[in-house]
N, C-alpha and C. Protein backbone atom coordinates (compact mmCIF):
# COMPACT_ATOMS: atom_id res chain seq x y z
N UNK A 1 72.74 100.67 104.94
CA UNK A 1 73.66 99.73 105.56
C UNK A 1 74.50 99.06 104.47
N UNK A 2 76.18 98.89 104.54
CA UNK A 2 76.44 98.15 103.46
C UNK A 2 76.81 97.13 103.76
N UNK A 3 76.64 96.24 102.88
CA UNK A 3 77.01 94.99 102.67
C UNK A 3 78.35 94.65 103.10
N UNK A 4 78.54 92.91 103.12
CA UNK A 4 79.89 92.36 103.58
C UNK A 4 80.95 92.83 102.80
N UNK A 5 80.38 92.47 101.26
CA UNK A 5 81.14 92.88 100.11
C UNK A 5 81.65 94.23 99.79
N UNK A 6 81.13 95.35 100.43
CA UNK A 6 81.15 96.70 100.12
C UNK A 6 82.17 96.90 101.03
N UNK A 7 82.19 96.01 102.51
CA UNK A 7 82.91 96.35 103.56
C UNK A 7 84.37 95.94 103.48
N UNK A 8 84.68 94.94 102.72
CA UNK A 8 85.57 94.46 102.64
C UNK A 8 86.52 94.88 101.29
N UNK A 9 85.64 95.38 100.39
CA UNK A 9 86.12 95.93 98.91
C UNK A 9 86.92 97.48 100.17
N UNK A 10 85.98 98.53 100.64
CA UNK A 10 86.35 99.69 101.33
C UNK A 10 87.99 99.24 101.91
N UNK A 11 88.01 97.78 102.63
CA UNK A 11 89.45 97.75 103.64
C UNK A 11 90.46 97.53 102.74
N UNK A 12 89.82 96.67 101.47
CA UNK A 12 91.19 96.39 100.94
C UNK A 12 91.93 97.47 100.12
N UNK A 13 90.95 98.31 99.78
CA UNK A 13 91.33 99.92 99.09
C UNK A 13 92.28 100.55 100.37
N UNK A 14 91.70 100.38 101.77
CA UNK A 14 92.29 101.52 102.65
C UNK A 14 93.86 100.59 102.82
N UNK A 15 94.01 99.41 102.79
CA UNK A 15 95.13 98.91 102.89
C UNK A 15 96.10 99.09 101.84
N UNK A 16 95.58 98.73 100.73
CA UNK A 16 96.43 99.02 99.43
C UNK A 16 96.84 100.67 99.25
N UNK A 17 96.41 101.58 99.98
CA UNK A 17 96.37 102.76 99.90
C UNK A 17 97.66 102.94 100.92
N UNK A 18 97.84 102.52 102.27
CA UNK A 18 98.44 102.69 103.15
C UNK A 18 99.67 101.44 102.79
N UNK A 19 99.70 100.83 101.98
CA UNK A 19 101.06 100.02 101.46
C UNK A 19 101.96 101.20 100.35
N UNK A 20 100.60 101.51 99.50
CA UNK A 20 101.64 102.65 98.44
C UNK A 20 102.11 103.50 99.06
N UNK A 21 101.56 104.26 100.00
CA UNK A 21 101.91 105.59 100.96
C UNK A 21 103.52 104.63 101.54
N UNK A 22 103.23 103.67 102.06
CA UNK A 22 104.86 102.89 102.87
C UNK A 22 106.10 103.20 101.86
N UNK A 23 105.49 102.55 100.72
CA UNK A 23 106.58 102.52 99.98
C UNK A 23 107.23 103.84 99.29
N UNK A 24 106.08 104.37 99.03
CA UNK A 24 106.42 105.79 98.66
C UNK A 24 107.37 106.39 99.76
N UNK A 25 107.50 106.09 101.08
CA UNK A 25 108.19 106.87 102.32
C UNK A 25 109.46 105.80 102.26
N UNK A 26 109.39 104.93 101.36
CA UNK A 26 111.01 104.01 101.71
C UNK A 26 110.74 103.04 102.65
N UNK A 27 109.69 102.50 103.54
CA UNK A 27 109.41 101.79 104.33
C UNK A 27 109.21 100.45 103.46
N UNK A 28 109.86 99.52 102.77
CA UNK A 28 109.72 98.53 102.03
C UNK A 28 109.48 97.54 102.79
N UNK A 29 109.86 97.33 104.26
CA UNK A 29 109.36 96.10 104.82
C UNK A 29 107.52 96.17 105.11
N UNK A 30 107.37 97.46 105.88
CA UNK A 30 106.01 97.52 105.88
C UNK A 30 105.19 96.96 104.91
N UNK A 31 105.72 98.28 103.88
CA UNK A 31 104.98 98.12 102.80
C UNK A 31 104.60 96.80 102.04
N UNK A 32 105.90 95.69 101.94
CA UNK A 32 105.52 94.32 101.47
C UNK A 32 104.31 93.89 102.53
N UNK A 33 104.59 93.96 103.62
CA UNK A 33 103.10 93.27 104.44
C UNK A 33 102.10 93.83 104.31
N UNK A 34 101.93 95.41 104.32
CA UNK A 34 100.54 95.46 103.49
C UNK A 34 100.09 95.32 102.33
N UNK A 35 101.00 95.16 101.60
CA UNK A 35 100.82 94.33 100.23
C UNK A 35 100.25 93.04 100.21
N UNK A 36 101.08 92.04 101.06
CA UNK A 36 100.61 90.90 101.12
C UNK A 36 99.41 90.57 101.80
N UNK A 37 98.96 91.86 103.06
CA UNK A 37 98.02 91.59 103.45
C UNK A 37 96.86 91.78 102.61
N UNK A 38 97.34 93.20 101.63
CA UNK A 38 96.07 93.00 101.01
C UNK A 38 95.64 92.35 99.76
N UNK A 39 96.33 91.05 99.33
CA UNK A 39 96.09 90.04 98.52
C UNK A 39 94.80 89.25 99.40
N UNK A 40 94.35 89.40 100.84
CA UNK A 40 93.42 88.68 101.40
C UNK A 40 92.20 89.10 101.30
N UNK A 41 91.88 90.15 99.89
CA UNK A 41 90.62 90.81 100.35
C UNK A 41 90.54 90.37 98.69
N UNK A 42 89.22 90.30 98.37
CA UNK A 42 88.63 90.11 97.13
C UNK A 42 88.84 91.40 95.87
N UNK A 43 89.36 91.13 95.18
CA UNK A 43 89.64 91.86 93.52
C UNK A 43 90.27 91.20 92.49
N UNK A 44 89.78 91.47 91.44
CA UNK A 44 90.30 91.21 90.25
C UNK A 44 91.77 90.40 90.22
N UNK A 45 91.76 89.67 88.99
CA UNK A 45 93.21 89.06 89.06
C UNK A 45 93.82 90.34 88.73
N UNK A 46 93.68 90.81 87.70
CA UNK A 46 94.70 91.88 87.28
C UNK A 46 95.12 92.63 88.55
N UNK A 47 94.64 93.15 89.80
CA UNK A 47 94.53 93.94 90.68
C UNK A 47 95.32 92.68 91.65
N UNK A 48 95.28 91.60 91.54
CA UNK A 48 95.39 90.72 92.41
C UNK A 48 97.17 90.74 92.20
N UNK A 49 97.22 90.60 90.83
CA UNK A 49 98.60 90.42 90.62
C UNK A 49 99.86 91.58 90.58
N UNK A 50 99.33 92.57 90.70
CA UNK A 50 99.46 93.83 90.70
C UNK A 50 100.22 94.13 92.32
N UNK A 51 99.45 93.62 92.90
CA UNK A 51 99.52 93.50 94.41
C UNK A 51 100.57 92.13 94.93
N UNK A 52 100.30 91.37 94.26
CA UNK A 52 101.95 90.34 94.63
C UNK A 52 103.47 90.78 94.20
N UNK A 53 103.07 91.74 92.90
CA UNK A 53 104.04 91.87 91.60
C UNK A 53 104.75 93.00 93.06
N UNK A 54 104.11 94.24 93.79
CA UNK A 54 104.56 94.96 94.53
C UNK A 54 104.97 94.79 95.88
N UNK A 55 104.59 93.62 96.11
CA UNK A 55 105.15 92.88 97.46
C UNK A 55 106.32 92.30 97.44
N UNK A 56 106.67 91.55 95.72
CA UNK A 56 108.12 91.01 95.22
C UNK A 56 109.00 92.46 95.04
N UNK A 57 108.68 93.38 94.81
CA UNK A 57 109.30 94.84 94.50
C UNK A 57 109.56 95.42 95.48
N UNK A 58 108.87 95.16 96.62
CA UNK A 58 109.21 96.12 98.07
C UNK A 58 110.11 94.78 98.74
N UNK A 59 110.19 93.77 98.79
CA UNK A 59 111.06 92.48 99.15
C UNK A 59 112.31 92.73 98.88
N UNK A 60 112.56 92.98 97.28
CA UNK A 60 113.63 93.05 96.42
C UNK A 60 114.22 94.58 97.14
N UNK A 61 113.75 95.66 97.38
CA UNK A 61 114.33 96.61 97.89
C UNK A 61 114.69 96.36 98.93
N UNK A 62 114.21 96.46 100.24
CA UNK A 62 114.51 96.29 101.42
C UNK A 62 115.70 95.77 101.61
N UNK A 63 115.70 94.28 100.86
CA UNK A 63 117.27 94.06 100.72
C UNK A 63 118.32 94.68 100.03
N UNK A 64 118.34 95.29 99.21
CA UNK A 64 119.19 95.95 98.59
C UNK A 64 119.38 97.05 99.89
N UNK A 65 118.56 97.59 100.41
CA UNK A 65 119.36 98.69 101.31
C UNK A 65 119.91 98.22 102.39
N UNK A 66 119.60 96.96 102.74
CA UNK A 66 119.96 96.70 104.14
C UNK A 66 121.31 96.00 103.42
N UNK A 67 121.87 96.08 102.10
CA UNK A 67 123.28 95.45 101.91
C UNK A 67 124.36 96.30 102.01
């Protein structure tokens, strides 16, 4: 059986996984919200910041195309 911690480390991988896949397809609005969503799950600062740094990067695009 795993733990809370195991369960929640697993979602924030499957989210951060399915934000890079967004962005990789050009979907920059998505992609910032699963970015931001997955700043709500427990990791590392480095990993933490990593994950805001790409939410400001998919922000910054989105607008540029929609100009």
């Amino acid at each position: 059986m795993k733990t809370l911690a195991q369960k929640m480390k697993e979602q924030g991988k499957m989210i951060t996984e399915r934000a890079a896949s967004e962005e990789r397809r050009g979907n920059y609005k998505t992609a910032q919200v699963f970015w931001l969503k997955s700043t709500e799950y427990p990791c590392s600062e480095a990993n933490m910041h990593y994950r805001n740094v790409r939410a400001d990067i998919c922000q910054r695009r989105s607008q540029e195309v929609s100009e």
